[in-house]
N, C-alpha and C. Protein backbone atom coordinates (compact mmCIF):
# COMPACT_ATOMS: atom_id res chain seq x y z
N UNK A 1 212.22 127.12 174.69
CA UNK A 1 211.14 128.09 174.53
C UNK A 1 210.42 128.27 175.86
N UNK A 2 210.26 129.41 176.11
CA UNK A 2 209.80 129.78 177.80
C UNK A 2 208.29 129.17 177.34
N UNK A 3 207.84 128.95 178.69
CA UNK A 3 206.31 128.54 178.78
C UNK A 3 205.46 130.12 178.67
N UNK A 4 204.00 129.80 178.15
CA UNK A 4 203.41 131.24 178.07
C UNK A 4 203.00 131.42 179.60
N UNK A 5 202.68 132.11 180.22
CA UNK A 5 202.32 132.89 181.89
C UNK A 5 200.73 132.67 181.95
N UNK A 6 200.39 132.18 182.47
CA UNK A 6 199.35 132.02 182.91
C UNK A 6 198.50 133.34 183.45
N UNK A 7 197.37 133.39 183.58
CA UNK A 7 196.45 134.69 183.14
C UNK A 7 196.68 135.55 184.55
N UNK A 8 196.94 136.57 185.03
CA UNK A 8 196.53 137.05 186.31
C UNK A 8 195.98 138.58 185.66
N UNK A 9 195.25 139.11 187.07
CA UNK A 9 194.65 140.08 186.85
C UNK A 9 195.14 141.56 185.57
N UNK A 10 196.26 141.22 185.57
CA UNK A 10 196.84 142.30 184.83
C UNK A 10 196.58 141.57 183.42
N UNK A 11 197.02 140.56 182.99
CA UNK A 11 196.42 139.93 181.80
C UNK A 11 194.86 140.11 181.59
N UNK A 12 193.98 139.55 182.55
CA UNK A 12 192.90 139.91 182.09
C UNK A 12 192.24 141.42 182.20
N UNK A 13 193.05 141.99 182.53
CA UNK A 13 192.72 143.38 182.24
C UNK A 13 193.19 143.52 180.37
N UNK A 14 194.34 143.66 180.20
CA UNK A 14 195.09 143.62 179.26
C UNK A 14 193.93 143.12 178.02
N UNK A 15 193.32 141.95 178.54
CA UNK A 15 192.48 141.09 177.92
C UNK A 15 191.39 142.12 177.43
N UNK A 16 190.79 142.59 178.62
CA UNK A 16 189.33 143.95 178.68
C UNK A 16 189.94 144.79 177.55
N UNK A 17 190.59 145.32 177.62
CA UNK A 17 191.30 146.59 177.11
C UNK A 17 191.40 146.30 175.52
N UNK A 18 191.84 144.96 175.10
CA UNK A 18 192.24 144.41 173.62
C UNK A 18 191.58 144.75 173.32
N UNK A 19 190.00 143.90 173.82
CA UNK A 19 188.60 143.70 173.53
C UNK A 19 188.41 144.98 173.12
N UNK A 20 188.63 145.93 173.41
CA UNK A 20 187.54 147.18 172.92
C UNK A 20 188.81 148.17 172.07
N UNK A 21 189.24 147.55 171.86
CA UNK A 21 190.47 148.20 171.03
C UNK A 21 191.22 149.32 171.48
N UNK A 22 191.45 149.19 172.87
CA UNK A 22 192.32 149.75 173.56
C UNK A 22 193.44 149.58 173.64
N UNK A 23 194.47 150.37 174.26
CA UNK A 23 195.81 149.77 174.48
C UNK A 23 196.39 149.13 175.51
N UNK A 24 197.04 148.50 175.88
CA UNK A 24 197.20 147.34 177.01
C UNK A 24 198.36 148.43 177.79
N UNK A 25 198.32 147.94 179.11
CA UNK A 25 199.06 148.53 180.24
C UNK A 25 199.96 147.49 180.90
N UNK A 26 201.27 148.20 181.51
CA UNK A 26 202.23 147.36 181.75
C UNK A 26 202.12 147.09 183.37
N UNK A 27 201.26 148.03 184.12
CA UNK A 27 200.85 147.80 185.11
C UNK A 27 199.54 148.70 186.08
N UNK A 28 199.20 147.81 187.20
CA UNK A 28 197.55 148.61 187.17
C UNK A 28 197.83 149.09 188.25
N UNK A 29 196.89 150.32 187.88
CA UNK A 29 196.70 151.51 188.98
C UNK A 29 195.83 151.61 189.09
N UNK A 30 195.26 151.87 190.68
CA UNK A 30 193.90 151.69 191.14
C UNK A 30 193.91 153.34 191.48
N UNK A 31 193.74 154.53 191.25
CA UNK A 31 193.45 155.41 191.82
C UNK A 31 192.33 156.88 191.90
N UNK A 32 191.49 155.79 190.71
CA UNK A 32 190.03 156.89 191.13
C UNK A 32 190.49 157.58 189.49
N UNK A 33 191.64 158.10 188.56
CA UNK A 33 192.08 158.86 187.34
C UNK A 33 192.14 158.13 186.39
N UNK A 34 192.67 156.83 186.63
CA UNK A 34 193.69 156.22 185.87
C UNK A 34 192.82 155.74 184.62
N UNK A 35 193.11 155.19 183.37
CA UNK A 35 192.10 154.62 182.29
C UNK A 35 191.90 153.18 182.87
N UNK A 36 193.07 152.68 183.21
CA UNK A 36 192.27 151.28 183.70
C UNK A 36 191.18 150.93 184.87
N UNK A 37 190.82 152.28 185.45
CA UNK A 37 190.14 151.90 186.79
C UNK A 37 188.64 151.32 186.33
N UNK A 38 188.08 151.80 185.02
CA UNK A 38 187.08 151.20 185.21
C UNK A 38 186.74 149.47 184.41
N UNK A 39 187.91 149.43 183.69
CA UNK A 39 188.53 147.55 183.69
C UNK A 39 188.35 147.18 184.94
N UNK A 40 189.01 148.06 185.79
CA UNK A 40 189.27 147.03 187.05
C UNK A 40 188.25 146.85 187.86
N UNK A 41 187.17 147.69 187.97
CA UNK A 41 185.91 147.90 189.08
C UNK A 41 185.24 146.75 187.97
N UNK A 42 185.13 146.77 186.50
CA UNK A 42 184.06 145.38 185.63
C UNK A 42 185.04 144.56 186.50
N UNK A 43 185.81 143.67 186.10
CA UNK A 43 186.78 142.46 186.16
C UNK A 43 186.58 142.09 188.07
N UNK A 44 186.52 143.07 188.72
CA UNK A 44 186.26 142.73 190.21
C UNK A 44 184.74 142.10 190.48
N UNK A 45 184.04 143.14 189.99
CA UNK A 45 182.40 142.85 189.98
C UNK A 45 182.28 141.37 189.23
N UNK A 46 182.80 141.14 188.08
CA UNK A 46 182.39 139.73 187.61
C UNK A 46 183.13 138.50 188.83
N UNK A 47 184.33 138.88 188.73
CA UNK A 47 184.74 137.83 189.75
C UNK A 47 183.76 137.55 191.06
N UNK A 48 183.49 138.55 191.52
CA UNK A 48 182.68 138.40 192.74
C UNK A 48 181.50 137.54 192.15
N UNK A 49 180.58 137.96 191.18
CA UNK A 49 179.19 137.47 190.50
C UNK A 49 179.29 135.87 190.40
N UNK A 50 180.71 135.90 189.46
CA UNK A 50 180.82 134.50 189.52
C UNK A 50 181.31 133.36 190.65
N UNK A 51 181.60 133.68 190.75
CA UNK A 51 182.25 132.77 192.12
C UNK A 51 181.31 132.45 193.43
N UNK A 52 180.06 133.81 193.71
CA UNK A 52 178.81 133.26 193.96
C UNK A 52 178.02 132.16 193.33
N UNK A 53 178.07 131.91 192.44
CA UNK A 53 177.29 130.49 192.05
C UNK A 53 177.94 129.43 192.56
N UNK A 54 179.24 129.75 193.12
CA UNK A 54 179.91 127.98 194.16
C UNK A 54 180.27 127.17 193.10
N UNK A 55 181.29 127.06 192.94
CA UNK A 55 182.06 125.71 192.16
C UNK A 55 182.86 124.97 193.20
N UNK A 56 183.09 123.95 192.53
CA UNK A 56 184.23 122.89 193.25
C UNK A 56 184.84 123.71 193.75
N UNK A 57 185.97 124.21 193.45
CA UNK A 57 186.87 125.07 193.64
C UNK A 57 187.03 126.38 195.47
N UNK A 58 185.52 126.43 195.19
CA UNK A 58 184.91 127.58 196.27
C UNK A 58 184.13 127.44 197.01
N UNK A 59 183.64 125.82 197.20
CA UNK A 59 182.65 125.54 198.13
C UNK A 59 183.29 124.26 198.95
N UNK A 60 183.13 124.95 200.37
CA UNK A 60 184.08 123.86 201.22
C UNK A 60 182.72 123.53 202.02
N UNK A 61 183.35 122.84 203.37
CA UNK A 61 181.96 122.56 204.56
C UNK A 61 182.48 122.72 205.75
N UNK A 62 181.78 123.56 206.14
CA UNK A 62 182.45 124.08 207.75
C UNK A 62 181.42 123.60 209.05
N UNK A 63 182.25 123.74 210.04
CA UNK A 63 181.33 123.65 210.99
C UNK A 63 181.62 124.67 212.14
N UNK A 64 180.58 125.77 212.41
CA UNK A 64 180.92 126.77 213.02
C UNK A 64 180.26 126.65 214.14
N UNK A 65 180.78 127.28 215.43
CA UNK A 65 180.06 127.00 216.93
C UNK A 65 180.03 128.64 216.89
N UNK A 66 178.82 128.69 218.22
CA UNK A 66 178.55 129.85 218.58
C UNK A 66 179.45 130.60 219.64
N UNK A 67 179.38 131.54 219.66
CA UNK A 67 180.35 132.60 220.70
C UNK A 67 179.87 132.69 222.08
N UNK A 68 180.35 133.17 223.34
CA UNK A 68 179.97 133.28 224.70
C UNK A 68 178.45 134.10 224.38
N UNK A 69 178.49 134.55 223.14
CA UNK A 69 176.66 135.28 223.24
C UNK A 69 176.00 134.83 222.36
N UNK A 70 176.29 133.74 222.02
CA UNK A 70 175.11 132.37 221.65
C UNK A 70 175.12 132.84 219.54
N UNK A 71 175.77 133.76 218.91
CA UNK A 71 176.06 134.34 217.87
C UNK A 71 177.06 133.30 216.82
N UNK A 72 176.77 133.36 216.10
CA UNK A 72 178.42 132.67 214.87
C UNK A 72 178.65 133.51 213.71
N UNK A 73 179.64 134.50 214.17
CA UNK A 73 180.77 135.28 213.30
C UNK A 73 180.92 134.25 211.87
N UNK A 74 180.42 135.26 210.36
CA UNK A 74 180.47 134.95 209.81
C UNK A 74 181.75 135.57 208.86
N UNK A 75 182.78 135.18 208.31
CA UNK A 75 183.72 135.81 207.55
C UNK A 75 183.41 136.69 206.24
N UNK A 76 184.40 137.83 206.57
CA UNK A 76 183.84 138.73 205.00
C UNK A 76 184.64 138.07 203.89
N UNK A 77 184.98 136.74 203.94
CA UNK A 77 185.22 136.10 202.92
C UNK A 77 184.29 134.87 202.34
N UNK A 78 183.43 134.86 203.07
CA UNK A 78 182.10 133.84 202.63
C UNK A 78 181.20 134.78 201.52
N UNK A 79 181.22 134.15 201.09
CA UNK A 79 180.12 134.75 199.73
C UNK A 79 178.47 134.54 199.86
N UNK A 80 178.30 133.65 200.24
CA UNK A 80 177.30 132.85 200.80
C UNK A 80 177.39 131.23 201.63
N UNK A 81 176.73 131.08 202.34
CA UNK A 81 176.54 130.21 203.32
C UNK A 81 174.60 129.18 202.89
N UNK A 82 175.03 128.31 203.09
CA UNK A 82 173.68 127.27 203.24
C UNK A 82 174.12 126.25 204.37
N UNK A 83 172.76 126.18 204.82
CA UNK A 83 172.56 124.08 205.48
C UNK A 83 174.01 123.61 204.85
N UNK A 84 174.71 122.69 205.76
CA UNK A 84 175.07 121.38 205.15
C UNK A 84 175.10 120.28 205.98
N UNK A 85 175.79 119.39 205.63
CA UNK A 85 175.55 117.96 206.37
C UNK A 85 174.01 117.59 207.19
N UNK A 86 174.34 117.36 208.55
CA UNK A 86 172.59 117.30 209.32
C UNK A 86 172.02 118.38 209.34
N UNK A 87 172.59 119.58 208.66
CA UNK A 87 172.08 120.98 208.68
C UNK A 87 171.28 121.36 207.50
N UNK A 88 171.34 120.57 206.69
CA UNK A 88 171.32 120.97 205.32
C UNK A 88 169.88 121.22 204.90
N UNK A 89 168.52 120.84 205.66
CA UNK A 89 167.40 120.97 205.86
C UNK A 89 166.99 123.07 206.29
N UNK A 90 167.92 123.40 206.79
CA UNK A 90 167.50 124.67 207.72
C UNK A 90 168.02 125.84 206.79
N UNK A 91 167.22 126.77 206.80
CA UNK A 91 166.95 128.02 206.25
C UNK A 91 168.16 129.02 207.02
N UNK A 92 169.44 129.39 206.30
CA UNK A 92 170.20 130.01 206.75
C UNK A 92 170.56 131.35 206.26
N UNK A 93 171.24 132.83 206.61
CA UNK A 93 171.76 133.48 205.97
C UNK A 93 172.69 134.12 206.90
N UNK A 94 173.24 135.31 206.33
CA UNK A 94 173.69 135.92 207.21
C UNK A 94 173.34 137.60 207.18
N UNK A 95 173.57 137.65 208.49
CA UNK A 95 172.88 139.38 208.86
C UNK A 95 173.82 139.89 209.86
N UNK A 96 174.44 141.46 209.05
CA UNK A 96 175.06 141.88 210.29
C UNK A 96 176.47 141.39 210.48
N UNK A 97 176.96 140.41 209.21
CA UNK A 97 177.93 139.48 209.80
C UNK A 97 177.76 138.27 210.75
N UNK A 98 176.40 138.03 210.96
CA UNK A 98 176.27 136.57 211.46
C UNK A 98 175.43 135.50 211.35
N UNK A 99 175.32 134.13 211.36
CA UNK A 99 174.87 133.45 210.72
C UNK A 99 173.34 133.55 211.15
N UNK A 100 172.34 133.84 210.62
CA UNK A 100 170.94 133.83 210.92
C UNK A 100 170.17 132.55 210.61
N UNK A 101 169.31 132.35 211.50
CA UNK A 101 168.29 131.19 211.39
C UNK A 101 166.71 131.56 211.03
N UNK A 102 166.74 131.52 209.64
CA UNK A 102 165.45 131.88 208.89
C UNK A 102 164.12 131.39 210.00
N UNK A 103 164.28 130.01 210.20
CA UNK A 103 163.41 129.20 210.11
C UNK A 103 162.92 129.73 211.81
N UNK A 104 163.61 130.23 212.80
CA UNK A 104 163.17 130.29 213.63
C UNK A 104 163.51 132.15 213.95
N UNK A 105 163.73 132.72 212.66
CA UNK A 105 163.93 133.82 213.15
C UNK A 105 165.00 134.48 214.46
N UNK A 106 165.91 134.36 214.19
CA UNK A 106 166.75 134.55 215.17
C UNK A 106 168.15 134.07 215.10
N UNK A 107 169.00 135.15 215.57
CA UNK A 107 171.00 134.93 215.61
C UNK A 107 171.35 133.94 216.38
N UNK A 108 170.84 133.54 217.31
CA UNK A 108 170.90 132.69 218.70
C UNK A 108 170.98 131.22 218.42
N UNK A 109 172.33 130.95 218.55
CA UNK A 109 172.01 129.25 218.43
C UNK A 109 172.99 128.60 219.40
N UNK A 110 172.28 127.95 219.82
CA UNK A 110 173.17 126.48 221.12
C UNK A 110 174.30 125.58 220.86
N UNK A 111 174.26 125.35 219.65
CA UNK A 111 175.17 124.31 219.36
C UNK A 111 176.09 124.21 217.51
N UNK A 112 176.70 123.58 217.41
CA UNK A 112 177.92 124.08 216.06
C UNK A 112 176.72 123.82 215.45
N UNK A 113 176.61 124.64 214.26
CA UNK A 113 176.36 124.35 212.85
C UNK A 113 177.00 123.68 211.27
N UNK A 114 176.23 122.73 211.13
CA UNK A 114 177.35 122.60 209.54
C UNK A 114 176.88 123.19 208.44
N UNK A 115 177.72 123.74 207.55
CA UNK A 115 177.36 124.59 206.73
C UNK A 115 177.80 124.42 205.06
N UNK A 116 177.59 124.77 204.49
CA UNK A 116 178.07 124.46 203.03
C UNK A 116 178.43 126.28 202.63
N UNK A 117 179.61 126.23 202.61
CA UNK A 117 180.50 127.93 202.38
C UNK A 117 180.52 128.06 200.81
N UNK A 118 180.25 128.88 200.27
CA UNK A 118 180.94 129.33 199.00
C UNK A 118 181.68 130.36 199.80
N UNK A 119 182.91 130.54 199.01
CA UNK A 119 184.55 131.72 199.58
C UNK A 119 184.52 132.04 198.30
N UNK A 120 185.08 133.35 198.57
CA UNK A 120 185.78 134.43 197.72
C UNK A 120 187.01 133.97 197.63
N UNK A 121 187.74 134.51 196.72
CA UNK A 121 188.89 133.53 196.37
C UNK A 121 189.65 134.96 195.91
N UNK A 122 191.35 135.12 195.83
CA UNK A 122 192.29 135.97 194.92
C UNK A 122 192.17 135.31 193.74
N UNK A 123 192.07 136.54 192.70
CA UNK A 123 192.09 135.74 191.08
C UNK A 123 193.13 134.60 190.77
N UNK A 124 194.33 134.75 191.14
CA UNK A 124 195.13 134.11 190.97
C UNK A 124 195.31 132.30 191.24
N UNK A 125 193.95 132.24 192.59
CA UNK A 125 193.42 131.09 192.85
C UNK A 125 192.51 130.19 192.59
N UNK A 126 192.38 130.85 191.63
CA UNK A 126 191.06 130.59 190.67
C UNK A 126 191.33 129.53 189.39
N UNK A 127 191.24 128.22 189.46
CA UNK A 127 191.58 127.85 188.26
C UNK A 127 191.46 128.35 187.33
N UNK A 128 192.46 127.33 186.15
CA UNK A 128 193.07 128.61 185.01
C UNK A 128 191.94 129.09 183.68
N UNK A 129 190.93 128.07 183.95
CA UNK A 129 189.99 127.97 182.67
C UNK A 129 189.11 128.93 182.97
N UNK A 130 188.92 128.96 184.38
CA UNK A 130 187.85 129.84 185.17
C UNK A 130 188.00 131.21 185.26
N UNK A 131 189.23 131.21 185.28
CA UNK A 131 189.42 132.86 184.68
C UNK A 131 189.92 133.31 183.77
N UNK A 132 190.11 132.25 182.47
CA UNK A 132 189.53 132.98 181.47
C UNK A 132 188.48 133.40 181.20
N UNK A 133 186.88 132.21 181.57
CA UNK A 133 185.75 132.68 181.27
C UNK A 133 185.64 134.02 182.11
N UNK A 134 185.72 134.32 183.42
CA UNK A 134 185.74 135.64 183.90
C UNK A 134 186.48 136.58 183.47
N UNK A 135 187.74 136.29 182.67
CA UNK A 135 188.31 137.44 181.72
C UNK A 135 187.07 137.86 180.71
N UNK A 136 186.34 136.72 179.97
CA UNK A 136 186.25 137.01 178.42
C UNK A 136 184.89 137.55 178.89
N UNK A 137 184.61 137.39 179.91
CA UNK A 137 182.80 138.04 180.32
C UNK A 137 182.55 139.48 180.88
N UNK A 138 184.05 139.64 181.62
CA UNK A 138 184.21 140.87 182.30
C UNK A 138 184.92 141.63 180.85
N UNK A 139 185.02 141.24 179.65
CA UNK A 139 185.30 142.16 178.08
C UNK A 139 184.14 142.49 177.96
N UNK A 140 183.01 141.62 177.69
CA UNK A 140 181.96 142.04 176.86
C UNK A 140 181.07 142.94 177.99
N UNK A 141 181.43 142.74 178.89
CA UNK A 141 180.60 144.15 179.61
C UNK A 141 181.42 145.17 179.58
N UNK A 142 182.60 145.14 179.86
CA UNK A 142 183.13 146.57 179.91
C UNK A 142 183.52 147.10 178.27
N UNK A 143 183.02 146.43 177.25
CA UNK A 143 182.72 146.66 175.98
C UNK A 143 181.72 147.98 175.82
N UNK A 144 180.31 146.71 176.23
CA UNK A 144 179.15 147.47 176.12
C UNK A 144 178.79 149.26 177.31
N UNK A 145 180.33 148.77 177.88
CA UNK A 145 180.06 150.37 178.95
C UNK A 145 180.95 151.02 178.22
N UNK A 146 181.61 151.11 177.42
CA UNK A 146 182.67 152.02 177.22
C UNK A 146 182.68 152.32 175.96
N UNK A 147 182.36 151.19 174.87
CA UNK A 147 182.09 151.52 173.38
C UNK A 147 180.86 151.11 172.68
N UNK A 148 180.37 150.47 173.42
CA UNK A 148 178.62 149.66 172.91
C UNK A 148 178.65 149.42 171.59
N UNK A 149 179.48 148.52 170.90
CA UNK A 149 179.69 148.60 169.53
C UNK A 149 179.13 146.94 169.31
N UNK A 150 177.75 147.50 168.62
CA UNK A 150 177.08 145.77 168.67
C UNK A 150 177.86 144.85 167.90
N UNK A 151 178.56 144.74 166.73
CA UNK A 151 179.21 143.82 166.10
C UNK A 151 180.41 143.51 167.37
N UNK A 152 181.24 144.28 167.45
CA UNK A 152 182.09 143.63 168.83
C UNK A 152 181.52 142.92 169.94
N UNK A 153 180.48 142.90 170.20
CA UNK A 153 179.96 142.14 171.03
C UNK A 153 179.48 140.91 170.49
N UNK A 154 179.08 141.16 169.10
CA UNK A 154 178.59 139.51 168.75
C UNK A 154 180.25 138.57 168.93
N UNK A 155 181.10 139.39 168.48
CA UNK A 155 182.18 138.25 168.45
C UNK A 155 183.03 138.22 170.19
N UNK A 156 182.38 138.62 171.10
CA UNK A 156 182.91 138.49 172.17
C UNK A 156 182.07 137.57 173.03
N UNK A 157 180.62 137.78 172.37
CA UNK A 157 179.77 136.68 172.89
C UNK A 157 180.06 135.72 172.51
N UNK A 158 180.59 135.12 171.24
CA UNK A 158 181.14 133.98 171.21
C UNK A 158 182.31 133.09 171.34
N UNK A 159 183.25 134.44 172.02
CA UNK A 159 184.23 134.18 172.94
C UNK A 159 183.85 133.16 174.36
N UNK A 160 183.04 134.57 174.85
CA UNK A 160 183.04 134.19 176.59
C UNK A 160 181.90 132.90 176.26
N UNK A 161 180.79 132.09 175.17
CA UNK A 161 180.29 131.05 175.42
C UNK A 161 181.18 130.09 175.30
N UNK A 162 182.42 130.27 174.37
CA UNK A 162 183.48 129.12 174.94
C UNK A 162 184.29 128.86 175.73
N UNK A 163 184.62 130.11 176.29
CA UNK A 163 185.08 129.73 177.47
C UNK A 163 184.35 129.33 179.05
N UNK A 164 182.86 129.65 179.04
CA UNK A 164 182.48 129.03 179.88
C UNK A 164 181.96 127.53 179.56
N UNK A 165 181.96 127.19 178.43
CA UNK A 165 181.78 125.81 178.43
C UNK A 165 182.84 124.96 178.82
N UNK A 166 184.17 125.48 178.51
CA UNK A 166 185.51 125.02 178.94
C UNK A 166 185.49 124.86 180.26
N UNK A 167 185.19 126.04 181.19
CA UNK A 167 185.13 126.50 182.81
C UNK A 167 183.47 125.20 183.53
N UNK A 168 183.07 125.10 182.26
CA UNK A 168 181.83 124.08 183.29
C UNK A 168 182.46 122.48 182.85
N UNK A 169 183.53 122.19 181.70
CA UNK A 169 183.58 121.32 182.14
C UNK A 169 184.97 120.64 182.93
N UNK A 170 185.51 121.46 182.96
CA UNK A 170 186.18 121.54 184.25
C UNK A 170 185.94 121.22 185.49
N UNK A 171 185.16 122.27 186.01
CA UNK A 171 184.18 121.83 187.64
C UNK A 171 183.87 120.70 187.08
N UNK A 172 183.51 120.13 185.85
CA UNK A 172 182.76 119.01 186.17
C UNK A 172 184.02 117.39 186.19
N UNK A 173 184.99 117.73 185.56
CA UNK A 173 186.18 116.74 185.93
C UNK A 173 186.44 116.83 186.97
N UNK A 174 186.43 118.15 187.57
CA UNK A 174 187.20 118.11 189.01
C UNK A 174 186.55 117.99 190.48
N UNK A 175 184.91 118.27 189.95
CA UNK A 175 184.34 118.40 190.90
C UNK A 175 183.12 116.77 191.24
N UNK A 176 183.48 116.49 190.07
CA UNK A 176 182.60 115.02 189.93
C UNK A 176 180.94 115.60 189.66
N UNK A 177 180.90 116.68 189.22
CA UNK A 177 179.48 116.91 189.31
C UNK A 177 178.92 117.01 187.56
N UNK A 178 177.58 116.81 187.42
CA UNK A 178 176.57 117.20 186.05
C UNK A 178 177.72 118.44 185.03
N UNK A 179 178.20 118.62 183.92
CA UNK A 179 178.42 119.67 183.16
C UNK A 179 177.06 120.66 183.32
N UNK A 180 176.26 120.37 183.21
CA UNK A 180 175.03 121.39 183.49
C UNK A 180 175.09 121.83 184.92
N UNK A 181 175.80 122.95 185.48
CA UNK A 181 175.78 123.54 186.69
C UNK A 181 174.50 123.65 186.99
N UNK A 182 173.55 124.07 186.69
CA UNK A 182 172.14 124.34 187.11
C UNK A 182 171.07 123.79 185.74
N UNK A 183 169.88 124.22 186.13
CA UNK A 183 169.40 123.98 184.73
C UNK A 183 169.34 124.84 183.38
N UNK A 184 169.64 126.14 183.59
CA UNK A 184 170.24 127.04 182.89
C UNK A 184 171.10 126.70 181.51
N UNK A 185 170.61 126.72 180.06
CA UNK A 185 171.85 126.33 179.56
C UNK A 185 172.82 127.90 179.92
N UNK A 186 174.18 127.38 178.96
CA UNK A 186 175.52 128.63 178.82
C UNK A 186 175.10 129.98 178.45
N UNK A 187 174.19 129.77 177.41
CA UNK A 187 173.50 131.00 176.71
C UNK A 187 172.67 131.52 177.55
N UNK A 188 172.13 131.37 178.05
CA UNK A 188 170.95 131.73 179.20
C UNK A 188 171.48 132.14 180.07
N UNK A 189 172.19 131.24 180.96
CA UNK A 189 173.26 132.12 181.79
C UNK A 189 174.28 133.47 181.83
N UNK A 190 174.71 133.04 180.38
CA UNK A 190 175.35 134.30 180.22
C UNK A 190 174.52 135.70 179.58
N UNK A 191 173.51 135.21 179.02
CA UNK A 191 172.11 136.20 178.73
C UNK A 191 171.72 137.37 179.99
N UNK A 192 171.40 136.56 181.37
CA UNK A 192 170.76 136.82 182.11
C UNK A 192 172.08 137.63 183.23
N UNK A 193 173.15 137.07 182.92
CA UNK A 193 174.11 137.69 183.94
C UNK A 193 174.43 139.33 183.13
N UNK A 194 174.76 139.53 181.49
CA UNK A 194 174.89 140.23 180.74
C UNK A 194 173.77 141.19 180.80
N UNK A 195 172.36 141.09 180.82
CA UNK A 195 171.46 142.11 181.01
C UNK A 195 171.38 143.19 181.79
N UNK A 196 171.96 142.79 182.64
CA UNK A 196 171.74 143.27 184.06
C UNK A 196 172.91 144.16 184.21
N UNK A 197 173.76 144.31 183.39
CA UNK A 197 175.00 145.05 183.47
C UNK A 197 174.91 145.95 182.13
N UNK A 198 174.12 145.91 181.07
CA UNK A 198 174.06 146.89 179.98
C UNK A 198 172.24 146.93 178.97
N UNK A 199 172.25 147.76 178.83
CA UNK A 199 170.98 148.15 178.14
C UNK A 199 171.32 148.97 176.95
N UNK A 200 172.40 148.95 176.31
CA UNK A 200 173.02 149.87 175.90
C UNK A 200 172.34 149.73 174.25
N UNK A 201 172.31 148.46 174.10
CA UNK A 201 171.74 147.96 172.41
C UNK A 201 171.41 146.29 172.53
N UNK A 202 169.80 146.66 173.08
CA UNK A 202 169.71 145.41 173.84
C UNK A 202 168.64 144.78 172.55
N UNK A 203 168.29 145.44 171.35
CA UNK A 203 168.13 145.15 170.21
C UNK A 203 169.00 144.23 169.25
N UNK A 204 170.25 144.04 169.63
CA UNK A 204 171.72 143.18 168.56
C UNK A 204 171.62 142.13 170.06
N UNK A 205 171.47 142.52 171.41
CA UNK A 205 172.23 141.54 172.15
C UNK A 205 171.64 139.85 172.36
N UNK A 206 172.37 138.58 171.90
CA UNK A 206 172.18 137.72 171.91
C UNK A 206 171.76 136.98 172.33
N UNK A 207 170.21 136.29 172.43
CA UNK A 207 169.60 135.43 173.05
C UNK A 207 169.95 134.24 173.58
């Protein structure tokens, strides 16, 4: 018996599409016409959303030096950047593409920095639990944009809260860290990420 395939973007599209009682596609087209384009613009946007909060998975530690003009080139694959190691005290961001120093106002720095990276990642690199919960989260929004049908959403909300409980405790086997990513419970989290993407029937939507 073949093994089942593990999720990639076309699955969790496939996934979006079930969800709202659509029909599934054998392959995706990105071209501005197509019915799947706006699966694919939700399912991109969540990936990005999520993967900003930094898991095991997406948060490494770098140490970056400055350029002949005293600057440190930041990658358009960093999601965000903080302090790390002896750095981890200092107010960082980036501007422009380069690493800025809150604390003293200014691009200009003398010597390497250490840093704590969250990266953007290809879905495919994404552990496997982790994108399911970004499958089953990027449904219930592109639900509420396309059919706003409040009973479908109660049962999709109680999809994507199990699969992110699955996805936190994961990071937390793998990452050695708290199951409570923040102090946020699951519901809250997924409350507050969900608002912000539909108003559509915010009377049924789940506290």
């Amino acid at each position: 018996m073949a093994l089942a395939k593990t999720l990639d973007k076309l699955g969790a599209v496939n996934l979006m599409l079930s969800a709202s009682g659509e029909t599934k596609v054998s392959t995706l087209v990105d071209d501005g016409i197509n019915d799947t384009d706006i699966a694919q613009q939700v399912l991109d946007e969540i990936i990005i959303e999520v993967l900003t909060d930094g898991w095991y998975f997406n948060t490494v530690k770098k140490t970056l030096s400055p350029d002949t003009t005293g600057r440190i080139a930041i990658s358009d694959n960093y999601l965000r950047v903080e302090g790390g190691g002896n750095d981890y005290r200092r107010q960082l961001t980036v501007r422009d593409k380069y690493l800025y120093d809150l604390d003293n106002d200014t691009d200009q720095f003398t010597l390497p920095v250490e840093l704590r990276v969250i990266t953007n990642l290809d879905f495919t690199n994404i552990p496997s639990a982790m994108r399911f919960y970004i499958a089953r989260a990027a449904a219930r929004v592109y639900q509420a944009q396309t059919k706003a049908d409040p009973n479908t959403d109660q049962i999709l909300f109680q999809q994507e809260i199990r699969a992110m409980e699955r996805a936190r405790k994961d990071n937390t086997k793998a990452g050695n860290k708290s199951w409570i990513h923040d102090s946020r419970s699951t519901t809250r989290m997924i409350s507050e990420r969900y608002v912000r993407y539909s108003d559509d029937y915010s009377d049924s939507r789940p506290i």
